[in-house]
Protein backbone atom coordinates (compact mmCIF):
# COMPACT_ATOMS: atom_id res chain seq x y z
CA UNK A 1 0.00 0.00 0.00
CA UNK A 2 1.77 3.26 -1.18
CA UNK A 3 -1.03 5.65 0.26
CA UNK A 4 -4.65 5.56 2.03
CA UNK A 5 -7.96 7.75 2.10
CA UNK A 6 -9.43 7.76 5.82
CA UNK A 7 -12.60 8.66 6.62
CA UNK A 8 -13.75 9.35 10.59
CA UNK A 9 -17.04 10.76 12.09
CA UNK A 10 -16.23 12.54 15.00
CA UNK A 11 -18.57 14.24 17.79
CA UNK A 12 -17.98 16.24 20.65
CA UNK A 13 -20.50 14.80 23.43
CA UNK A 14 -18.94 12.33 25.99
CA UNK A 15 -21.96 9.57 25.38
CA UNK A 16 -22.00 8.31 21.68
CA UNK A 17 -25.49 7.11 22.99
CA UNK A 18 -26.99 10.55 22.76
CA UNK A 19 -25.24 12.16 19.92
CA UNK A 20 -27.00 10.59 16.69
CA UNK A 21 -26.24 11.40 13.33
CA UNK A 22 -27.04 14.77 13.78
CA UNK A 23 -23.99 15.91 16.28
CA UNK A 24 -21.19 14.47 14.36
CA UNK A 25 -18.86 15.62 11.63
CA UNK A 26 -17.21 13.74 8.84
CA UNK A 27 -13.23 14.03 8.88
CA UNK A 28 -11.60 12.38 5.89
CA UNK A 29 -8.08 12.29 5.43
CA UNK A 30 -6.34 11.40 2.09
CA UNK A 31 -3.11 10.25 0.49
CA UNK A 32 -2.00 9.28 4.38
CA UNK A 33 1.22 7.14 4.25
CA UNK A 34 0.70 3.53 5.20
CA UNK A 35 2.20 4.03 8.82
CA UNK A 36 0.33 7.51 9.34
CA UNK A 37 -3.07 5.76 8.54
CA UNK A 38 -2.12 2.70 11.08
CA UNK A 39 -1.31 5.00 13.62
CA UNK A 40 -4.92 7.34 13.16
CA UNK A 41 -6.50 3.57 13.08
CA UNK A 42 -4.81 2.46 16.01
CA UNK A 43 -6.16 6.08 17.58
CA UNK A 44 -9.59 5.41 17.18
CA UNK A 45 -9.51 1.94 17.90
CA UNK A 46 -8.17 2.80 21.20
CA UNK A 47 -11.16 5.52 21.35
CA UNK A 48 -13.18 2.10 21.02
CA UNK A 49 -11.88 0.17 23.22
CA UNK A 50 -12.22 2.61 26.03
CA UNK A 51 -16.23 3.48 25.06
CA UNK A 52 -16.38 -0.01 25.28
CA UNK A 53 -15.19 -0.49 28.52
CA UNK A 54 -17.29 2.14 29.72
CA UNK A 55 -20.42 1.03 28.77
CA UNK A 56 -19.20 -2.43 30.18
CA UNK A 57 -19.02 -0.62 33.80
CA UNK A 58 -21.95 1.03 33.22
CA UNK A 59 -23.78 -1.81 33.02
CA UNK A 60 -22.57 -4.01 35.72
CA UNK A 61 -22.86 -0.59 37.75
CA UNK A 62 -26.68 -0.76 36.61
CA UNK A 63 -26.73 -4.59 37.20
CA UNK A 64 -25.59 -4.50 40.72
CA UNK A 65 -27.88 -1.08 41.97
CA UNK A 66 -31.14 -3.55 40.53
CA UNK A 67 -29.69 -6.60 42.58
CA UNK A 68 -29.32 -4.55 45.26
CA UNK A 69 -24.97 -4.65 45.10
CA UNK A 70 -22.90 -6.12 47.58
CA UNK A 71 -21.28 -4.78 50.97
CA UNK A 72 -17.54 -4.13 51.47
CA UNK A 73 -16.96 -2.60 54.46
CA UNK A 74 -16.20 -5.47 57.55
CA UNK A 75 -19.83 -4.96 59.92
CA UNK A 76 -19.44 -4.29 63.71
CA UNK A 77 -19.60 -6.90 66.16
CA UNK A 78 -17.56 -9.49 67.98
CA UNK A 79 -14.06 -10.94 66.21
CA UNK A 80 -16.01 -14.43 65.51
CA UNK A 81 -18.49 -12.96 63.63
CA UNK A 82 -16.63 -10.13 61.86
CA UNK A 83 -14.10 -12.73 60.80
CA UNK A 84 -17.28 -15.51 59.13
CA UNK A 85 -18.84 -12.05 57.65
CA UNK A 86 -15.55 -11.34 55.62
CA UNK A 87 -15.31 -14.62 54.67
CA UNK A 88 -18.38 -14.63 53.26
CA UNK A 89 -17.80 -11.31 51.72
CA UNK A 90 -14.80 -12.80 50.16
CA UNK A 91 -16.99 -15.80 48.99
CA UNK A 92 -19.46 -13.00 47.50
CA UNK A 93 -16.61 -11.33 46.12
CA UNK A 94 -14.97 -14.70 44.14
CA UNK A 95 -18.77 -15.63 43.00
CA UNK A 96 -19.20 -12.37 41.51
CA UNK A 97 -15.52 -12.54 39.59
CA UNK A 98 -15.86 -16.19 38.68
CA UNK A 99 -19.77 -14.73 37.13
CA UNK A 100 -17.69 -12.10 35.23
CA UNK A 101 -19.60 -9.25 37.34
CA UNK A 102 -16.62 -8.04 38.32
CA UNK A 103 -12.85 -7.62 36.92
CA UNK A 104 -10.07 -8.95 38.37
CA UNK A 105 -8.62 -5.64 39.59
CA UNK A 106 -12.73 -4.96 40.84
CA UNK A 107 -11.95 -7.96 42.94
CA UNK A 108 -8.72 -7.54 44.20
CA UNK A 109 -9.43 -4.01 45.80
CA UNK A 110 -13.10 -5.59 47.44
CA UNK A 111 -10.62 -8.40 48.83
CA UNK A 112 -7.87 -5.70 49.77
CA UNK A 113 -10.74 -3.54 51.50
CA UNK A 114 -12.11 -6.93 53.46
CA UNK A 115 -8.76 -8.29 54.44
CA UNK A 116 -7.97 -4.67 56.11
CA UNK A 117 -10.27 -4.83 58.44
């Protein structure tokens, strides 16, 4: 490939949900060298990725307020029972992971927040 025509719509709100047709623009970009175009594609596949991964959080965040989300913080009472509450928070915690509700690093700072107590 000696050159490449790109073409991009582009909008300026911060939810792609609520922008429609209507609130974006057209960029096109042409005669780009091969490595100019990979790097504007890599670009906006990175955009992507991270709307992606924000709608992904969104919805577990919307998931977990219907089901009524889990408790982190250790509960009051005596050692025996503080110490069978976080391991069932812990269990909660894995169940939730293992369900893919949760990342990894999600479940590493609920088990870093139980174990500190």
């Amino acid at each position: 490939m000696f050159g490449a025509d790109l073409a991009i719509r582009a909008g300026k709100t911060t939810d792609l949900a609520s922008e429609g047709a209507h609130g974006s623009r057209r960029l096109e970009f042409q005669g780009l060298r091969k490595e100019q175009a990979q790097a504007v594609y890599r670009i906006c596949q990175a955009q992507d990725q991270a709307w992606r991964e924000k709608r992904r959080i969104r919805e577990l965040e919307e998931l977990r307020a219907r089901s009524g989300g889990i408790q982190v913080l250790s509960g009051q009472g005596a050692p025996g029972s503080a110490q069978s509450e976080a391991v069932r928070r812990l269990q909660e915690a894995k169940q939730l992971l293992d369900a893919k509700l949760i990342t990894d690093a999600e479940y590493e700072a609920i088990k870093a927040k139980i174990v500190s107590f």
